[in-house]
C-alpha atoms as a PDB file:
ATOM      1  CA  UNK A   1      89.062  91.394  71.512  1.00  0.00           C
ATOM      2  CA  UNK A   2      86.497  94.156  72.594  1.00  0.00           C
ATOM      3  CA  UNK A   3      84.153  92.376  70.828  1.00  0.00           C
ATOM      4  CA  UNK A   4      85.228  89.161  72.338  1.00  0.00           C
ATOM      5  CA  UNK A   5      84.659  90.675  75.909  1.00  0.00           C
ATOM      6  CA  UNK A   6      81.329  92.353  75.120  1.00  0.00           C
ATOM      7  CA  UNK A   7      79.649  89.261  74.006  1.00  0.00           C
ATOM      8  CA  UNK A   8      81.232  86.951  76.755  1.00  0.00           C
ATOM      9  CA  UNK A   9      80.187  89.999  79.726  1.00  0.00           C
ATOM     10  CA  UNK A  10      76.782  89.753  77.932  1.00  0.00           C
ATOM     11  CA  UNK A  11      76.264  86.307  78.067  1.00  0.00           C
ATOM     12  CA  UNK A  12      76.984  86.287  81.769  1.00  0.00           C
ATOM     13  CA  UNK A  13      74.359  89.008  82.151  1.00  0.00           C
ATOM     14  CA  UNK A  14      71.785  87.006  80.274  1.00  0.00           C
ATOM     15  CA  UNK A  15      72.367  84.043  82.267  1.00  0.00           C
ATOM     16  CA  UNK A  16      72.450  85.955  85.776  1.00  0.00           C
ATOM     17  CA  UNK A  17      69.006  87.624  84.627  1.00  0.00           C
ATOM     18  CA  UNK A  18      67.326  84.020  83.354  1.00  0.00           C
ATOM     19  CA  UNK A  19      68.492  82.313  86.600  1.00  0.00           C
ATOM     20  CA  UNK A  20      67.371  85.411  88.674  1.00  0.00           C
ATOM     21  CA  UNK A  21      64.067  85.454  86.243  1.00  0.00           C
ATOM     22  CA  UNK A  22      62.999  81.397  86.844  1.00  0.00           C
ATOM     23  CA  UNK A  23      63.416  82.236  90.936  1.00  0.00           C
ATOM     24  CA  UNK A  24      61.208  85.864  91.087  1.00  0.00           C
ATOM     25  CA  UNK A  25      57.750  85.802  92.063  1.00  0.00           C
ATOM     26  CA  UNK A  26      54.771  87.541  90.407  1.00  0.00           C
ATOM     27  CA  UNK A  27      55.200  90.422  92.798  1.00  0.00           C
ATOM     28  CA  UNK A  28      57.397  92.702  90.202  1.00  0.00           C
ATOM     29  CA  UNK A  29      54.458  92.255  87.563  1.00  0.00           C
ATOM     30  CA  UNK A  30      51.509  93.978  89.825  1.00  0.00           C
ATOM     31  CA  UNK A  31      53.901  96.698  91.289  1.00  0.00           C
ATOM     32  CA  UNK A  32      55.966  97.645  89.074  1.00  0.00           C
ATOM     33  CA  UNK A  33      59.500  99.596  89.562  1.00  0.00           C
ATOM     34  CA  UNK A  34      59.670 103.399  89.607  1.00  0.00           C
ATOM     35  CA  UNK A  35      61.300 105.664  87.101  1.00  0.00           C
ATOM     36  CA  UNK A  36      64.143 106.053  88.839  1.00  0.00           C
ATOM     37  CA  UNK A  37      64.690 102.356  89.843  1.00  0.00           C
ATOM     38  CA  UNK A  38      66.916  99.624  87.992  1.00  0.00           C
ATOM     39  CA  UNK A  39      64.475  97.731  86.258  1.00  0.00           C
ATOM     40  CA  UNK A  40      67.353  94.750  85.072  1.00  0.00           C
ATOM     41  CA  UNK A  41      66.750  93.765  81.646  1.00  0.00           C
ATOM     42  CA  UNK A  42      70.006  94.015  78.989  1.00  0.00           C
ATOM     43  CA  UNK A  43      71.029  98.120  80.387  1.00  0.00           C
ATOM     44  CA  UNK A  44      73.956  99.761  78.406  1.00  0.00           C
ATOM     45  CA  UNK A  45      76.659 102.057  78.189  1.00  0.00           C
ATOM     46  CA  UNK A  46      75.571 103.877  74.920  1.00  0.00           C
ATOM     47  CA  UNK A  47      77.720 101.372  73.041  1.00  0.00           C
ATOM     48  CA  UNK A  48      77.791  97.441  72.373  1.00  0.00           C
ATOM     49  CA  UNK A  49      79.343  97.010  76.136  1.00  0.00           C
ATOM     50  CA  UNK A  50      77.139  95.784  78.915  1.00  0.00           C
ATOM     51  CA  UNK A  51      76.765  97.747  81.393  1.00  0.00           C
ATOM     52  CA  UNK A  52      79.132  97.132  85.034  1.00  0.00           C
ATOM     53  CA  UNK A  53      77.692  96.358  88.293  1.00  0.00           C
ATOM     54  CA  UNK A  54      77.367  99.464  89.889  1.00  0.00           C
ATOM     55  CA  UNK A  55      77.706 100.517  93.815  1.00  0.00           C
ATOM     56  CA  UNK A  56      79.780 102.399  96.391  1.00  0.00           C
ATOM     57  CA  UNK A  57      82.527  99.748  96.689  1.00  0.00           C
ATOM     58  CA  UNK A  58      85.307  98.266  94.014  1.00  0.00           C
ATOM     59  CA  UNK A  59      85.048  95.127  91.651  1.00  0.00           C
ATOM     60  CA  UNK A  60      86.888  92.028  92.569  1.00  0.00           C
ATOM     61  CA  UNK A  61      87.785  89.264  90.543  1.00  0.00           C
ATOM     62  CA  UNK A  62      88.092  85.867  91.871  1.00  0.00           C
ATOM     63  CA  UNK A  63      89.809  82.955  90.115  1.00  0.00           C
ATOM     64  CA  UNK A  64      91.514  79.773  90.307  1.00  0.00           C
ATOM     65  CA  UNK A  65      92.656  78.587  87.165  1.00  0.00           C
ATOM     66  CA  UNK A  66      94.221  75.407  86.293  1.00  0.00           C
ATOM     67  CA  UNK A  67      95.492  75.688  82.877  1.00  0.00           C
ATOM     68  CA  UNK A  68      95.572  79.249  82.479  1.00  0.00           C
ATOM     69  CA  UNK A  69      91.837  79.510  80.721  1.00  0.00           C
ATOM     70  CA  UNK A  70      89.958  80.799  83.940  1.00  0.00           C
ATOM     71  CA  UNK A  71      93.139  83.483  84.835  1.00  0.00           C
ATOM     72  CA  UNK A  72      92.475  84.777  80.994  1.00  0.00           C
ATOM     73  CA  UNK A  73      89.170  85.273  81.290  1.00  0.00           C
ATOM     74  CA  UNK A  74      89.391  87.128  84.636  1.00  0.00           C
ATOM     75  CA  UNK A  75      91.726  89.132  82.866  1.00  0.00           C
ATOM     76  CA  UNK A  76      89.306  90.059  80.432  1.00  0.00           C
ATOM     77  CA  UNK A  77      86.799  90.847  83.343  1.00  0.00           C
ATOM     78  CA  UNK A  78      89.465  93.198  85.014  1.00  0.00           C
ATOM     79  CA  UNK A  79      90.519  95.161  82.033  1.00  0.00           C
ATOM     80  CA  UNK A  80      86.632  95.350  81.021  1.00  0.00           C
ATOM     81  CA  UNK A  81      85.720  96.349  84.677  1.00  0.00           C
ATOM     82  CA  UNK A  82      88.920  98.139  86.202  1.00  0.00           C
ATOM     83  CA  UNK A  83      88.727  95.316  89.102  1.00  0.00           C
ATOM     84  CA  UNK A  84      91.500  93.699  90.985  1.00  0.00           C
ATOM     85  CA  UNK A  85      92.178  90.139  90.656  1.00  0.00           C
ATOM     86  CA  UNK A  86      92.636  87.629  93.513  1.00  0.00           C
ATOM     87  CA  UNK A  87      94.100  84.260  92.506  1.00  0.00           C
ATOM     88  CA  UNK A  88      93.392  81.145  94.376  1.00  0.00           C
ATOM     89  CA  UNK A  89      96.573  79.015  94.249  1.00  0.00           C
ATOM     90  CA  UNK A  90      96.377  75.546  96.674  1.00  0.00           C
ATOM     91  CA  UNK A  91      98.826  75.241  98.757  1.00  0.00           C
ATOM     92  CA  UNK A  92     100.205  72.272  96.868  1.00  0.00           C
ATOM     93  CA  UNK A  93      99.570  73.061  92.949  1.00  0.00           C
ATOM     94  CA  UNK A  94      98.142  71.407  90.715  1.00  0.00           C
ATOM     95  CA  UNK A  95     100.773  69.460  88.015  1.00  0.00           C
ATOM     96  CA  UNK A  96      99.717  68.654  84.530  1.00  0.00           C
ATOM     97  CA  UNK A  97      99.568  64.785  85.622  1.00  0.00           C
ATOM     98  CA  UNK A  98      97.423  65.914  88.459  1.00  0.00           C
ATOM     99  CA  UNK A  99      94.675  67.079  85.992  1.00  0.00           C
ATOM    100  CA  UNK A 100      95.019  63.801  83.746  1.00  0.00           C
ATOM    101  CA  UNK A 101      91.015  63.331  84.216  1.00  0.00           C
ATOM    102  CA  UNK A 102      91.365  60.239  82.400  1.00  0.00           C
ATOM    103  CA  UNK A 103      93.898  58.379  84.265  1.00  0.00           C
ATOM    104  CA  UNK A 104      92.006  56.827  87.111  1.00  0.00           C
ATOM    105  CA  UNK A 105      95.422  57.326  89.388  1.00  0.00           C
ATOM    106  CA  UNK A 106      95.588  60.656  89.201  1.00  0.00           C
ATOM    107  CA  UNK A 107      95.038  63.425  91.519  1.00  0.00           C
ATOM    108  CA  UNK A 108      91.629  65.100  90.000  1.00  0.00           C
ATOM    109  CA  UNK A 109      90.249  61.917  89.776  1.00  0.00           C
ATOM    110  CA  UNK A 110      91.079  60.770  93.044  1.00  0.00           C
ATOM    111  CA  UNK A 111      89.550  63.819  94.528  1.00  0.00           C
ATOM    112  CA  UNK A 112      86.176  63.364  92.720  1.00  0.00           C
ATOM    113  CA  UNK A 113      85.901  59.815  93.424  1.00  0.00           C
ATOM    114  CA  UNK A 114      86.976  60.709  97.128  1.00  0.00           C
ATOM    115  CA  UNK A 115      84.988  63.917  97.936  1.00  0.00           C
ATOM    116  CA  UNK A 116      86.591  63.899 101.364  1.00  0.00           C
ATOM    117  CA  UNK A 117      90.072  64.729  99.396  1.00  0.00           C
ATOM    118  CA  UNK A 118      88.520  67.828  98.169  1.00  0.00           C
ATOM    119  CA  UNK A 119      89.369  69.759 100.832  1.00  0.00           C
ATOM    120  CA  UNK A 120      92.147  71.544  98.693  1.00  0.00           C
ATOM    121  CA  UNK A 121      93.968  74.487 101.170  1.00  0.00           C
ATOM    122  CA  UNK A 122      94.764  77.572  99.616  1.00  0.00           C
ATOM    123  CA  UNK A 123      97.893  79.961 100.082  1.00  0.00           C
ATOM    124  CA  UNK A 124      95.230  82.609 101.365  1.00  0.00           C
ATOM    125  CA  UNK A 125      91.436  83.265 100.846  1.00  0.00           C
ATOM    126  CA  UNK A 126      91.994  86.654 102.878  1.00  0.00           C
ATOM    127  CA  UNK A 127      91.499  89.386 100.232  1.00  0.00           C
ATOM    128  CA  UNK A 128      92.784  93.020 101.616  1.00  0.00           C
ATOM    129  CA  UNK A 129      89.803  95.789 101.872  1.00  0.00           C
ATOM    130  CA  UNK A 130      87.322  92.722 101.454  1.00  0.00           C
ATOM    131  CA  UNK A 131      85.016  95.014 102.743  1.00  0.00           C
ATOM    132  CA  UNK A 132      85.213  97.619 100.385  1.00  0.00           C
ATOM    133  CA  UNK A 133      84.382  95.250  97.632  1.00  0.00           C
ATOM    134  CA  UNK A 134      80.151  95.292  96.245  1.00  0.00           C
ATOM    135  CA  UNK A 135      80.921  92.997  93.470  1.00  0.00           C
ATOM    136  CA  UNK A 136      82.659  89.796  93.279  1.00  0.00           C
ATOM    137  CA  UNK A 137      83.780  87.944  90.216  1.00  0.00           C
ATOM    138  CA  UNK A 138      83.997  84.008  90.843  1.00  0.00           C
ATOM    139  CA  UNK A 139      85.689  81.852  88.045  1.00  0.00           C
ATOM    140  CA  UNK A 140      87.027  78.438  88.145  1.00  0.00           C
ATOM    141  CA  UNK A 141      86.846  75.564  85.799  1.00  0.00           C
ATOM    142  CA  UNK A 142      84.286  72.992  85.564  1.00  0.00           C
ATOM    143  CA  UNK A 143      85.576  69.345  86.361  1.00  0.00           C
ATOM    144  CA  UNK A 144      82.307  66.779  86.686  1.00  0.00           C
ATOM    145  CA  UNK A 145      79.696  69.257  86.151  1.00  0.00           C
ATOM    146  CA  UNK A 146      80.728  71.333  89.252  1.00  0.00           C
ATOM    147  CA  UNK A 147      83.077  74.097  90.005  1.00  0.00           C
ATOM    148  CA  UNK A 148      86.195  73.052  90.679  1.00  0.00           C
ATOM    149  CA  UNK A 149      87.083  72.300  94.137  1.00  0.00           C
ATOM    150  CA  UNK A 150      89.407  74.387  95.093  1.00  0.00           C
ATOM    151  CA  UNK A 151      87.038  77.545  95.077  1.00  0.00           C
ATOM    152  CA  UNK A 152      85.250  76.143  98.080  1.00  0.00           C
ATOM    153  CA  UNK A 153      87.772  76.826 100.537  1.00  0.00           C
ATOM    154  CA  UNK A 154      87.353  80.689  99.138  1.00  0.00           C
ATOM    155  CA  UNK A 155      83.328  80.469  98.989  1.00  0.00           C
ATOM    156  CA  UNK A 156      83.328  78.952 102.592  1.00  0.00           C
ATOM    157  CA  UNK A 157      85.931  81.670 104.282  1.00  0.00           C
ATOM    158  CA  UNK A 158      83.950  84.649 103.245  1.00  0.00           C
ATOM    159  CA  UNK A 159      80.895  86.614 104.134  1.00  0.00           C
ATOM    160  CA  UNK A 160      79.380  87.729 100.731  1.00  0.00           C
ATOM    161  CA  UNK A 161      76.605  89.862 102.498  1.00  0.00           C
ATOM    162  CA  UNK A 162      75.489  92.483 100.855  1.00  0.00           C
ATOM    163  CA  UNK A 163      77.903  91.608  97.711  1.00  0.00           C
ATOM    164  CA  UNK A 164      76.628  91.017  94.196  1.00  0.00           C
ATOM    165  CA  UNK A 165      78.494  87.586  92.911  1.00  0.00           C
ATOM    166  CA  UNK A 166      78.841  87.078  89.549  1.00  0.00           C
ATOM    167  CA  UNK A 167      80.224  83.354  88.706  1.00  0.00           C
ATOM    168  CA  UNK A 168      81.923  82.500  85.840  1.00  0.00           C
ATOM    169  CA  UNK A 169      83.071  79.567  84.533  1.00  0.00           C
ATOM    170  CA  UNK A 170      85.608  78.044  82.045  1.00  0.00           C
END
């Protein structure tokens, strides 16, 4: 399982670093970084484990999970990280005929073929001590080649200045 979590928490930091990579400029090649800076790149703990976000404030993991895949992961993340979880749960769940993707009546599909149904409200998106949280976890599923809709709602609500968000997906 360790070794589950250390490849999966690596992967995520590979693909934060390529996306962050593709959108820097040439500036960080003609000046480069002092000793004492971060300098990015794969940084460990001494052992196989990435390393974890560091900064003055707690880690927070985000989720909404239909099926139970996303709220496993984020489990992983939290016992990995120490963070605290924060489950996004719509106000009216979703059932396991809602997320028939292939039946053209149902409720995901209706939603994606409607994007003004994708509105979804949430029980809460107020997390307590938001403030004292630098890094924010954000996992959902993937329905259509987007994050599922329900995270919106969360995304929209919140002011991530100064936060580092790290999104995962299932």
């Amino acid at each position: 399982m360790k070794r589950f979590l250390s490849i999966f928490l690596s992967l995520i930091a590979g693909a934060s670093m390529l996306a962050f990579a593709a959108c820097a400029d040439n500036a960080a090649e003609s000046n480069p970084p002092a000793d004492n800076e971060q300098t990015g790149g794969n940084q460990n703990n001494g052992d196989d484990t990435p390393a974890i976000p560091a900064g003055d404030g707690d880690i927070l993991i985000v989720y909404f999970s239909a099926t139970g895949n996303t709220e496993r992961i984020a489990g992983y993340i939290a016992d990995a990280t120490g963070g605290t979880t924060f489950e996004l749960v719509p106000v009216q769940p979703y059932t396991s005929a809602d997320l028939r993707w292939a039946d053209e009546n149902s409720r995901v599909v209706q939603e994606y073929e409607n994007p003004e149904q994708r509105d979804v409200e949430l029980t809460s998106t107020t997390v307590e001590n938001w403030a004292e949280y630098d890094t924010v976890f954000i996992g959902y599923p993937i329905w259509w080649g987007i994050a599922a809709w329900p995270v919106n709602g969360f995304v929209q609500d919140n002011d991530f200045t100064g936060k580092t968000v790290i999104p995962f997906c299932t």
